[in-house]
C-alpha atoms as a PDB file:
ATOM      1  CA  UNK A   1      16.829 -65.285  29.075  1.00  0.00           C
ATOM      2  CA  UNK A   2      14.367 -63.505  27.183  1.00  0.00           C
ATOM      3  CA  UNK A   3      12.249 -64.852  24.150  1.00  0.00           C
ATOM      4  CA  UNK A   4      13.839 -62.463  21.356  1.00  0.00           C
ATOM      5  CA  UNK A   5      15.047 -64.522  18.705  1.00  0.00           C
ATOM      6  CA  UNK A   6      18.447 -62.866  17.742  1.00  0.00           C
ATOM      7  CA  UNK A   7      18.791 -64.514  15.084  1.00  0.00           C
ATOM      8  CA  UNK A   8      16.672 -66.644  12.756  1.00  0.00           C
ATOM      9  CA  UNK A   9      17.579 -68.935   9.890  1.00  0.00           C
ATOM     10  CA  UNK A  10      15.162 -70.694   7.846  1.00  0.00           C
ATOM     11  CA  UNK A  11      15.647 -73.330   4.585  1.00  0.00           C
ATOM     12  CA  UNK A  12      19.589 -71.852   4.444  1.00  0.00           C
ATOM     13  CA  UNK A  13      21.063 -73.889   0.954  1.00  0.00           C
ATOM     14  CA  UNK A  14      24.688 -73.489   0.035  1.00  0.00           C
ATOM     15  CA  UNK A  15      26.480 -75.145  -1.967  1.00  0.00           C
ATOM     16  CA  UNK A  16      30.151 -75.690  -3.399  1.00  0.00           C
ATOM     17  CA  UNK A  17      29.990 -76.854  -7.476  1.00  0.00           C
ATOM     18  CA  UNK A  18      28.124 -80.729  -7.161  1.00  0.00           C
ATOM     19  CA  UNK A  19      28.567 -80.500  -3.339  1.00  0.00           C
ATOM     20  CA  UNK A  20      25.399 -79.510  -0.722  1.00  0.00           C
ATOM     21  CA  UNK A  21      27.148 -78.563   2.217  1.00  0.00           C
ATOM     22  CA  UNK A  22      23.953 -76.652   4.088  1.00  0.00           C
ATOM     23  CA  UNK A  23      20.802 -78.271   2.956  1.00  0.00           C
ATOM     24  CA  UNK A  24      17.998 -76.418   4.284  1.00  0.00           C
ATOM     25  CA  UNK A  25      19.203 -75.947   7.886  1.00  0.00           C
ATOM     26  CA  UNK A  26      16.392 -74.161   9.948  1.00  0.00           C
ATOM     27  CA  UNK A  27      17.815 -72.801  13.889  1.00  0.00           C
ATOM     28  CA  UNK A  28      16.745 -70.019  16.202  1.00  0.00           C
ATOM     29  CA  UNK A  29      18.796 -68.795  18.648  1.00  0.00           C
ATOM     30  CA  UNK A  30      17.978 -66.799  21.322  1.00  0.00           C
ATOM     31  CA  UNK A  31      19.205 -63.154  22.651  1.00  0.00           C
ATOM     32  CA  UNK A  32      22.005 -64.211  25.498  1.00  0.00           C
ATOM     33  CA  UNK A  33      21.770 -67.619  24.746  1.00  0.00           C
ATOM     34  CA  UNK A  34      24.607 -69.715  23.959  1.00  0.00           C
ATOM     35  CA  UNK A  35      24.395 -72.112  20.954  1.00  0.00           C
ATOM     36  CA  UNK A  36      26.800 -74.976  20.835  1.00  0.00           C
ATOM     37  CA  UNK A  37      26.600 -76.641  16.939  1.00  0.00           C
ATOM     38  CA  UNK A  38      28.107 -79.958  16.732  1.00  0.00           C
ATOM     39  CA  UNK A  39      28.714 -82.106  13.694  1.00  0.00           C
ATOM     40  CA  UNK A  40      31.663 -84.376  12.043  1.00  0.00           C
ATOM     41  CA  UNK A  41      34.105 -82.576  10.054  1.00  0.00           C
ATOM     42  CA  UNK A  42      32.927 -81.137   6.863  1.00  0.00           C
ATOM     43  CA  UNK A  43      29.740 -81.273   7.910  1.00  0.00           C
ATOM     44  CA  UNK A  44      29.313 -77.429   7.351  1.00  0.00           C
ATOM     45  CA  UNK A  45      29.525 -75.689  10.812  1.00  0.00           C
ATOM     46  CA  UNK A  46      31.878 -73.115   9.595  1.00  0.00           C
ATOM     47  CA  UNK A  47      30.152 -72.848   6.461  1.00  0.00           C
ATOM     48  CA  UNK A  48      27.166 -71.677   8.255  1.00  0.00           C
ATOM     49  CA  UNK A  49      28.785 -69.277  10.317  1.00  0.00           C
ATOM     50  CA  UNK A  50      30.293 -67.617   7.439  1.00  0.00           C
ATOM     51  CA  UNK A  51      26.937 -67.326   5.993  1.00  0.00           C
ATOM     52  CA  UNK A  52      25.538 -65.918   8.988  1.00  0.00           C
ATOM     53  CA  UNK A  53      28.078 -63.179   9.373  1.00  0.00           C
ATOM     54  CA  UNK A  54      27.698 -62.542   5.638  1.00  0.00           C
ATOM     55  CA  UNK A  55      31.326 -63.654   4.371  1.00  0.00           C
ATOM     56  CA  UNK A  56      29.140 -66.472   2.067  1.00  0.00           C
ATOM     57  CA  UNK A  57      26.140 -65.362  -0.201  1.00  0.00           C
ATOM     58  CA  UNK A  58      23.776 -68.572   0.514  1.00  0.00           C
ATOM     59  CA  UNK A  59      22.175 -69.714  -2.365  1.00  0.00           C
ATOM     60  CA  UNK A  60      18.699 -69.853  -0.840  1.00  0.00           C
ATOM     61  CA  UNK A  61      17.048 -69.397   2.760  1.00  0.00           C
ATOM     62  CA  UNK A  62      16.550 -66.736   5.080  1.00  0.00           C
ATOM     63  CA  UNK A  63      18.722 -65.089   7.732  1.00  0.00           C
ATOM     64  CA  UNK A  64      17.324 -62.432  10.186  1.00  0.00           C
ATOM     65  CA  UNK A  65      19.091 -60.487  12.569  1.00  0.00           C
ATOM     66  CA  UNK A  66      17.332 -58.776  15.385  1.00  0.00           C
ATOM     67  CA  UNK A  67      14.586 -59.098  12.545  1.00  0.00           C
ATOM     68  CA  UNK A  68      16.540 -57.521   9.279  1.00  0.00           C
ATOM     69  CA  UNK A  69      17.069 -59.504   6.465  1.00  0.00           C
ATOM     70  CA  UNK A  70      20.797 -59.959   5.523  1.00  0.00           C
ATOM     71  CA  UNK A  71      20.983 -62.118   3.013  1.00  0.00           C
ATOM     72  CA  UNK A  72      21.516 -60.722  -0.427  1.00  0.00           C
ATOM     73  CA  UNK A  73      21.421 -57.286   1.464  1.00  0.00           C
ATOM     74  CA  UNK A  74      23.268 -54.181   0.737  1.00  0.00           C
ATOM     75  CA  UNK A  75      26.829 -53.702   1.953  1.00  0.00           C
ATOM     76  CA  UNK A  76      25.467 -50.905   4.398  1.00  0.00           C
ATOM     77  CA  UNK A  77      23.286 -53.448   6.204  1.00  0.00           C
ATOM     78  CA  UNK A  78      25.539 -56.140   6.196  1.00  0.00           C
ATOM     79  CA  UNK A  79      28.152 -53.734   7.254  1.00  0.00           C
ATOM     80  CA  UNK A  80      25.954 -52.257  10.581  1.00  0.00           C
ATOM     81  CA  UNK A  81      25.335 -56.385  11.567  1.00  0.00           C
ATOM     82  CA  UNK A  82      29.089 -56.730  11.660  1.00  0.00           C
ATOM     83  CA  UNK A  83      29.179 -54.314  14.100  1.00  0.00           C
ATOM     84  CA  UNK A  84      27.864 -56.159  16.231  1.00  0.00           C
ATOM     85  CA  UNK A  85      29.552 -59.254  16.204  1.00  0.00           C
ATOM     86  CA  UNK A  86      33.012 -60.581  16.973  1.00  0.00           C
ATOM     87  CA  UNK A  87      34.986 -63.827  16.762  1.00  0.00           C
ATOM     88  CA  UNK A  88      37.104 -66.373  18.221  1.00  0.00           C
ATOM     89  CA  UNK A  89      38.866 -67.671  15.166  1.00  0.00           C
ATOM     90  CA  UNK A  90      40.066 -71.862  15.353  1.00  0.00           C
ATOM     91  CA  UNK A  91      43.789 -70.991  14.962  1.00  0.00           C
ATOM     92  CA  UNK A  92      43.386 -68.200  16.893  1.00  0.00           C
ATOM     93  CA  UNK A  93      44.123 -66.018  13.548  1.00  0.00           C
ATOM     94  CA  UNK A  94      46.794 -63.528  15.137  1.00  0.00           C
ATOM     95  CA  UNK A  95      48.226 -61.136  13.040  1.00  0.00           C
ATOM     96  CA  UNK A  96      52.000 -62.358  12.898  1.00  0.00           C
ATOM     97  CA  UNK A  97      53.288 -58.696  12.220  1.00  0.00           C
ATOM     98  CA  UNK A  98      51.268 -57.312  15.194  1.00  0.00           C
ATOM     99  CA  UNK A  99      52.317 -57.143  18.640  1.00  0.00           C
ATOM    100  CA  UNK A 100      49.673 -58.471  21.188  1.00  0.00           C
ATOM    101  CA  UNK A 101      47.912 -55.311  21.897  1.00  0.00           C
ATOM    102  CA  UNK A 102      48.080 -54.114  18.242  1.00  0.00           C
ATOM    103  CA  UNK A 103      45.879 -57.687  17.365  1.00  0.00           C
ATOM    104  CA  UNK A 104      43.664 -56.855  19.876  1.00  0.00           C
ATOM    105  CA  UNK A 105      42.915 -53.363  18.928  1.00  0.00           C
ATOM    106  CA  UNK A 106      42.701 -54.241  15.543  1.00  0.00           C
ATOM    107  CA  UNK A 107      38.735 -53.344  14.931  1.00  0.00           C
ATOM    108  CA  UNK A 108      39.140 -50.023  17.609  1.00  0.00           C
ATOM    109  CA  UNK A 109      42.037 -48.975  15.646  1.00  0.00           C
ATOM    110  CA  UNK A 110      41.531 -50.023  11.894  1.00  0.00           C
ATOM    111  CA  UNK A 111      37.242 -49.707  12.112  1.00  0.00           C
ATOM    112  CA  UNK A 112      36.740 -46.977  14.765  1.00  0.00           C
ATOM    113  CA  UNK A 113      39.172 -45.092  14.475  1.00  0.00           C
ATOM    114  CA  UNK A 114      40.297 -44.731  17.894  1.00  0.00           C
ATOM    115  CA  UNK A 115      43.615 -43.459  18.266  1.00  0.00           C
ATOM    116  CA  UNK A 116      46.602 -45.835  18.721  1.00  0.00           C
ATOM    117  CA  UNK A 117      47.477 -44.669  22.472  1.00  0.00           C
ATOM    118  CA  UNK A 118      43.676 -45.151  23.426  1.00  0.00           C
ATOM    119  CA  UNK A 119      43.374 -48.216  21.695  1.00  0.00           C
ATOM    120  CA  UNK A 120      46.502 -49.684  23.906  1.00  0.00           C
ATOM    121  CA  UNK A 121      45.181 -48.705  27.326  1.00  0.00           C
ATOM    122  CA  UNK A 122      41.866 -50.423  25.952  1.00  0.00           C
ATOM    123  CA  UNK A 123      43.274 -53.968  24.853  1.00  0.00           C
ATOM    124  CA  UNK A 124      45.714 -54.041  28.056  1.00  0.00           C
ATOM    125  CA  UNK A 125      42.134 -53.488  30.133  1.00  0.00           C
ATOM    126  CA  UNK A 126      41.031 -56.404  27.848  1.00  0.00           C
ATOM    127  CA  UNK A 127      43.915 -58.832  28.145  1.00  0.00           C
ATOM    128  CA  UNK A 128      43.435 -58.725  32.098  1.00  0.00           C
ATOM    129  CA  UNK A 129      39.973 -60.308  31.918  1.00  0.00           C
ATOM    130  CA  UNK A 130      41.015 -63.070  30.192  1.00  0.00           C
ATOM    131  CA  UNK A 131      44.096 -63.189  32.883  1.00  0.00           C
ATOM    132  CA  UNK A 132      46.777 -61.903  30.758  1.00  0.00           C
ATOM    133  CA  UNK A 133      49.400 -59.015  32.572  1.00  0.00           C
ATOM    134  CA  UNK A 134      50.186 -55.896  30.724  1.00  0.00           C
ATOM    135  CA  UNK A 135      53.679 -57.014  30.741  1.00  0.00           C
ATOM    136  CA  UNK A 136      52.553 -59.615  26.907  1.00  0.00           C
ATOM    137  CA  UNK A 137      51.275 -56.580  25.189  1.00  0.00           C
ATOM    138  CA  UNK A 138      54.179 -55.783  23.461  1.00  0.00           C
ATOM    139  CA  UNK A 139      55.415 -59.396  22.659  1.00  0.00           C
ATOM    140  CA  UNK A 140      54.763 -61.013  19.086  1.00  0.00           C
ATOM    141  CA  UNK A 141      52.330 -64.006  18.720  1.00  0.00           C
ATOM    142  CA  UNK A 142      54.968 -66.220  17.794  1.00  0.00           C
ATOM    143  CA  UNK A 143      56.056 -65.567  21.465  1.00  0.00           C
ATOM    144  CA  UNK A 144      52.910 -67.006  23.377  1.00  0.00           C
ATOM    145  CA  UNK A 145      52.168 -70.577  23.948  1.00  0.00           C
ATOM    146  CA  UNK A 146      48.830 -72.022  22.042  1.00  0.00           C
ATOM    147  CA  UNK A 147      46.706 -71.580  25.672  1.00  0.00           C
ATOM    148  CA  UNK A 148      48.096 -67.490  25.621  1.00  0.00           C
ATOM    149  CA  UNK A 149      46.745 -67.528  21.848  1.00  0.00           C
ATOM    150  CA  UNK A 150      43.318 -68.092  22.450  1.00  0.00           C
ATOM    151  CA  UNK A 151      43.333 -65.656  25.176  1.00  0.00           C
ATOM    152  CA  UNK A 152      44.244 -62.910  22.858  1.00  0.00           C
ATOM    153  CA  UNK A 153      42.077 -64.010  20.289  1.00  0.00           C
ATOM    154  CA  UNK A 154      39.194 -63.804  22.968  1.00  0.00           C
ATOM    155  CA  UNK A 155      39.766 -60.470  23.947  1.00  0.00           C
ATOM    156  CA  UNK A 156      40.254 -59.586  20.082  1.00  0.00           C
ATOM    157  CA  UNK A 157      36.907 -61.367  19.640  1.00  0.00           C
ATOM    158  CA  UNK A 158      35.502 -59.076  23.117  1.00  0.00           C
ATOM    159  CA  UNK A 159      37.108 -56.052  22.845  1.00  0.00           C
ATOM    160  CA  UNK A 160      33.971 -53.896  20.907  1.00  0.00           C
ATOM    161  CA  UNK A 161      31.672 -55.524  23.107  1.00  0.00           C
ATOM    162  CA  UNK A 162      29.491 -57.333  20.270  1.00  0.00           C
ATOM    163  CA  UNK A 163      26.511 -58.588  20.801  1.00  0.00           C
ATOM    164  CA  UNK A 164      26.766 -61.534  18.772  1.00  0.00           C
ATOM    165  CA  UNK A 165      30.319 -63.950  19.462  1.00  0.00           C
ATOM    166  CA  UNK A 166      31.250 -66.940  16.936  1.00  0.00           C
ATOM    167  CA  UNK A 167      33.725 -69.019  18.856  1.00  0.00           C
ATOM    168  CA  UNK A 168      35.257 -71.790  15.958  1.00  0.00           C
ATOM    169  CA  UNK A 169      36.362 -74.636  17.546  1.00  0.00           C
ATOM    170  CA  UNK A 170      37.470 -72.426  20.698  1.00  0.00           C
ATOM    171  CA  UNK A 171      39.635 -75.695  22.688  1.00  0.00           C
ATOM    172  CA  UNK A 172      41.012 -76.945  19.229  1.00  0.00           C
ATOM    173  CA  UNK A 173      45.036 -78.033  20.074  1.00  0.00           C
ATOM    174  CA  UNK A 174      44.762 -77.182  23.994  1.00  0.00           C
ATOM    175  CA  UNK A 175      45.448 -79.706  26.692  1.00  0.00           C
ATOM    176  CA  UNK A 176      42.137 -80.478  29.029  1.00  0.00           C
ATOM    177  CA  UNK A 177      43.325 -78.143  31.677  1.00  0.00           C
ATOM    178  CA  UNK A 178      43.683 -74.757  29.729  1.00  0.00           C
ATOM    179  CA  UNK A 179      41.084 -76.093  27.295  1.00  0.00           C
ATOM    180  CA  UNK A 180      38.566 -75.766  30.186  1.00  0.00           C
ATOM    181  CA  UNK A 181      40.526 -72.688  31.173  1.00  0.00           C
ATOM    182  CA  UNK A 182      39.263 -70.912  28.229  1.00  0.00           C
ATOM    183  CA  UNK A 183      35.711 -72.417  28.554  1.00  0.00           C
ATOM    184  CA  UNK A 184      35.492 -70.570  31.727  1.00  0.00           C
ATOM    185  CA  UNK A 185      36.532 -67.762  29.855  1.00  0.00           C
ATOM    186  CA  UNK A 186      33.996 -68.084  27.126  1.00  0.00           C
ATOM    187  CA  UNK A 187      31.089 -68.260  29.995  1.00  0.00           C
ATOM    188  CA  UNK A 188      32.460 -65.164  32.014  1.00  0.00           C
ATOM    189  CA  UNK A 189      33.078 -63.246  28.710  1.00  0.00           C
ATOM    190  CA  UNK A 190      29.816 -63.335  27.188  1.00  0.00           C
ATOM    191  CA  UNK A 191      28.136 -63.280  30.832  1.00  0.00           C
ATOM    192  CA  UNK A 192      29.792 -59.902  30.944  1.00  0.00           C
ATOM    193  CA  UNK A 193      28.747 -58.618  27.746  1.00  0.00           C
ATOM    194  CA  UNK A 194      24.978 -60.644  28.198  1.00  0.00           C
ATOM    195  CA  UNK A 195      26.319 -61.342  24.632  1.00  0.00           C
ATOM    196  CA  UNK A 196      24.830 -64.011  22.331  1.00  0.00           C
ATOM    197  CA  UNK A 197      26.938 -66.552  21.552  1.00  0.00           C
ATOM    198  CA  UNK A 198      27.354 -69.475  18.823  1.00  0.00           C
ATOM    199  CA  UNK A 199      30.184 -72.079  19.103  1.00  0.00           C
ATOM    200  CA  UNK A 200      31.424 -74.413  16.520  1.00  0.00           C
ATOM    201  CA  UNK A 201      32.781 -77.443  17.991  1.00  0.00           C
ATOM    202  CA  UNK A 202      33.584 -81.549  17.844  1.00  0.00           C
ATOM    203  CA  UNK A 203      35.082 -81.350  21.930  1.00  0.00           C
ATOM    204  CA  UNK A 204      31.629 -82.740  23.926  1.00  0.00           C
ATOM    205  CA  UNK A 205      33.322 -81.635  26.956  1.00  0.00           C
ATOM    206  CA  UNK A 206      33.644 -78.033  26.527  1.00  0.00           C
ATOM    207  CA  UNK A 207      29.573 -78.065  24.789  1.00  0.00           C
ATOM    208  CA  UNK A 208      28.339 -79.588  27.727  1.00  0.00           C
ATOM    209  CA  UNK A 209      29.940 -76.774  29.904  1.00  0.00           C
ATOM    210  CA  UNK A 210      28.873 -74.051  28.016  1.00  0.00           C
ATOM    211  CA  UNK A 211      25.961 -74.725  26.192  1.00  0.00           C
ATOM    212  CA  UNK A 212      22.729 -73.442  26.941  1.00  0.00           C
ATOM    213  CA  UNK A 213      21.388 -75.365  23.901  1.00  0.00           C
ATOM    214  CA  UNK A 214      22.731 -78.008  21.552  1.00  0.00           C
ATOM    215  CA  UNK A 215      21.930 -78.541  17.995  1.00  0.00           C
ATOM    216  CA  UNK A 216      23.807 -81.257  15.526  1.00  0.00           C
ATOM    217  CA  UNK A 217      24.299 -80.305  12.054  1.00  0.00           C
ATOM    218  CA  UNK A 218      24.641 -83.527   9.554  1.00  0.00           C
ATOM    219  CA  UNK A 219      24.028 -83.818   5.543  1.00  0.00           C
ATOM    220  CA  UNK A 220      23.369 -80.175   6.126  1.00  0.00           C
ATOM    221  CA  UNK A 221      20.400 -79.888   8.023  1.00  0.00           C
ATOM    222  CA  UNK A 222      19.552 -79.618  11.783  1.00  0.00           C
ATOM    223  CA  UNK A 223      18.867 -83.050  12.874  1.00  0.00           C
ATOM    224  CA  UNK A 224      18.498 -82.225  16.731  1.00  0.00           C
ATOM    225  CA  UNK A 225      18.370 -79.933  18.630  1.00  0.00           C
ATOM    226  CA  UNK A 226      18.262 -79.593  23.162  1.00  0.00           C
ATOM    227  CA  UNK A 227      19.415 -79.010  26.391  1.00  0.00           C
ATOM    228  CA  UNK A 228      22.555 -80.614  27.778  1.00  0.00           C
ATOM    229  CA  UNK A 229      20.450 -82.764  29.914  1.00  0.00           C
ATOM    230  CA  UNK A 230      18.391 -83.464  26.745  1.00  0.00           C
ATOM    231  CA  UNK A 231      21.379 -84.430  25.031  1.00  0.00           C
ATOM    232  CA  UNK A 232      22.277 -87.095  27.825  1.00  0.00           C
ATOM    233  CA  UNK A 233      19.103 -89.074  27.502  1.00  0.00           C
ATOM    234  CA  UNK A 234      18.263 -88.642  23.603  1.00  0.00           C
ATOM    235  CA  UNK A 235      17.702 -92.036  21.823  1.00  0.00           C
ATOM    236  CA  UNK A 236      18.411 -90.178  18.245  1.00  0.00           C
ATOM    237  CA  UNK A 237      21.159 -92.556  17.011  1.00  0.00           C
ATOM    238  CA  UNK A 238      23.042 -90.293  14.799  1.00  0.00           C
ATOM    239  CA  UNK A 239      23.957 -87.847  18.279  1.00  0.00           C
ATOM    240  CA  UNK A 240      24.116 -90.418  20.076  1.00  0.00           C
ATOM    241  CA  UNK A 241      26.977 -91.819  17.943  1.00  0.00           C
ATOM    242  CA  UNK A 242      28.788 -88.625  17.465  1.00  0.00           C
ATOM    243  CA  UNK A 243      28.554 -87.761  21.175  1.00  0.00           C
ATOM    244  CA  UNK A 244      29.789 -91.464  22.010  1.00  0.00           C
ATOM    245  CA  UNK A 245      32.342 -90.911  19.507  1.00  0.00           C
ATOM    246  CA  UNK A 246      31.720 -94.227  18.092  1.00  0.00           C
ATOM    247  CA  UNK A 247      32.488 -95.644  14.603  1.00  0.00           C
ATOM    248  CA  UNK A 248      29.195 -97.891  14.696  1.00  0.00           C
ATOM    249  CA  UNK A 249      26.288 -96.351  14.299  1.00  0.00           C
ATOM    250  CA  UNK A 250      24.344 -94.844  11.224  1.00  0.00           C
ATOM    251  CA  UNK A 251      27.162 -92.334  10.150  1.00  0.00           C
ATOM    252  CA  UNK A 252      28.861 -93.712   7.896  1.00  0.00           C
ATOM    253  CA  UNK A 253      33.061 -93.403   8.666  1.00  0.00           C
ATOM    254  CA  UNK A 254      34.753 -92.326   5.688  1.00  0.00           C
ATOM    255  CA  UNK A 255      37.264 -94.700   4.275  1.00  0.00           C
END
C-alpha cells in the first residue's frame, strides 16, 4: 500500500437544526486501503459518507480528494469525483422496476451512455464475479433472496470500476454464512479493482475480516483509530465497550 492519502478530511462539522451529528471528525485514508468506521447508531457514519461523496454540504471542514477540494465546489468537480466512486447501498437499493442486469447497468447505461445491448453483456460479466449465473439477469429484485441482493448491489457498486467504494452496512439482515460470503466478496472485489474502500458498519465480525484499518466515530468525532490487532488489545473504554457489545461502560444506552 502506498502512502497517497486518497482522501483527507479535516475539522468536518455538520449539523441537523440543534443537533451536531459530525463534530470536527479528522481521518485519512489511504489509496487501496480499506477503512472500516464503526460507531452506535446515529452516531453519523452515513452522515459522513454522504458528505464525502458530496450528497451533504458540511457546514465546516475540509475534504480532499486525490488532493482537490470538494467541499462547497462546483457541480463540475463534484461531478468528475463521482466518477470515481461507487456504492454498496444498506438495503441493497435495487431499482424495483429494473430487471437484474438493467440495476446493474444503471451508471453504464443512464451516465455513459453505453448502449443497452453492451451494457447487458457487461453486467452479466459482472454478476459472475460475485457468483451469480447469467440465467438472474432478467429476473426482478423482488425475485432474489436478501444474500442474491447484495450481490447485485456489489456488482452495481463495481461495475465502472471506481476507485473509491462506500459499502453501508454491507452484512446488514444476512445470516453469518452468506454474511461472510459477501465479505469475501468485498475483499476480492476491491483487490481486483486495487480500489479504495470505506465501510460503514456495527457487525465486528465482518470489520475484523476486512479491515485494513479501524476508526470509531462517537459524539461526532474520531475517537480511535488502528489495526485489527490494535483493536484487540486497546484499553480505550468507549471501543472497547462497543466492540464487547456491552451496555456498561462509558456510553451511555439510550432509554
Amino acid at each position: 500500500m502506498s502512502n497517497d492519502i486518497k482522501i483527507s478530511i479535516r475539522n468536518l462539522h455538520k449539523s441537523f437544526g440543534k443537533k451536531n451529528v459530525l463534530n470536527g471528525v479528522d481521518l485519512d485514508l489511504y489509496k487501496g486501503e480499506s477503512l472500516v468506521v464503526i460507531g452506535g447508531s446515529g452516531t453519523g457514519k452515513s452522515v459522513l459518507i454522504k458528505c464525502i461523496q458530496g450528497l451533504l454540504t458540511p457546514d465546516s471542514g475540509s475534504i480532499k480528494i486525490d488532493g482537490v477540494e470538494v467541499v462547497k465546489e462546483n457541480s463540475d468537480i463534484i461531478e468528475s469525483m463521482h466518477s470515481k466512486m461507487g456504492m454498496l447501498f444498506q438495503g441493497g437499493a435495487l431499482f424495483d422496476s429494473l430487471t437484474v442486469w438493467e440495476n446493474v447497468a444503471f451508471d453504464l447505461i443512464q451516465n455513459r451512455k453505453i448502449s443497452k445491448k453492451e451494457a447487458k453483456i457487461v453486467a452479466i460479466k459482472v454478476l459472475r464475479q460475485v457468483g451469480l449465473g447469467a440465467d438472474i439477469a432478467d429476473l426482478y429484485p423482488s425475485e432474489l433472496s436478501g444474500g442474491m441482493q447484495k450481490r447485485v448491489g456489489l456488482a452495481r457498486a463495481v461495475i465502472t470500476r471506481p476507485e473509491i467504494i462506500f459499502f453501508d452496512e454491507p452484512t446488514t439482515g444476512l445470516d453469518p454464512i452468506m454474511a461472510d460470503v459477501i465479505n469475501d466478496l468485498i475483499i476480492e472485489s476491491a483487490k481486483d479493482l486495487g480500489a479504495t474502500t470505506l465501510t460503514i458498519t456495527h457487525d465486528m465480525t465482518s470489520a475484523r475480516k476486512i479491515a485494513d484499518k479501524i476508526a470509531m466515530l462517537y459524539q461526532g468525532k474520531i475517537i480511535w483509530t488502528g489495526s485489527v490487532k490494535e483493536l484487540e488489545k486497546t484499553d480505550n473504554p468507549y471501543v472497547r465497550q462497543f466492540i464487547q457489545g456491552s451496555s456498561k461502560g462509558p456510553i451511555a444506552v439510550e432509554k
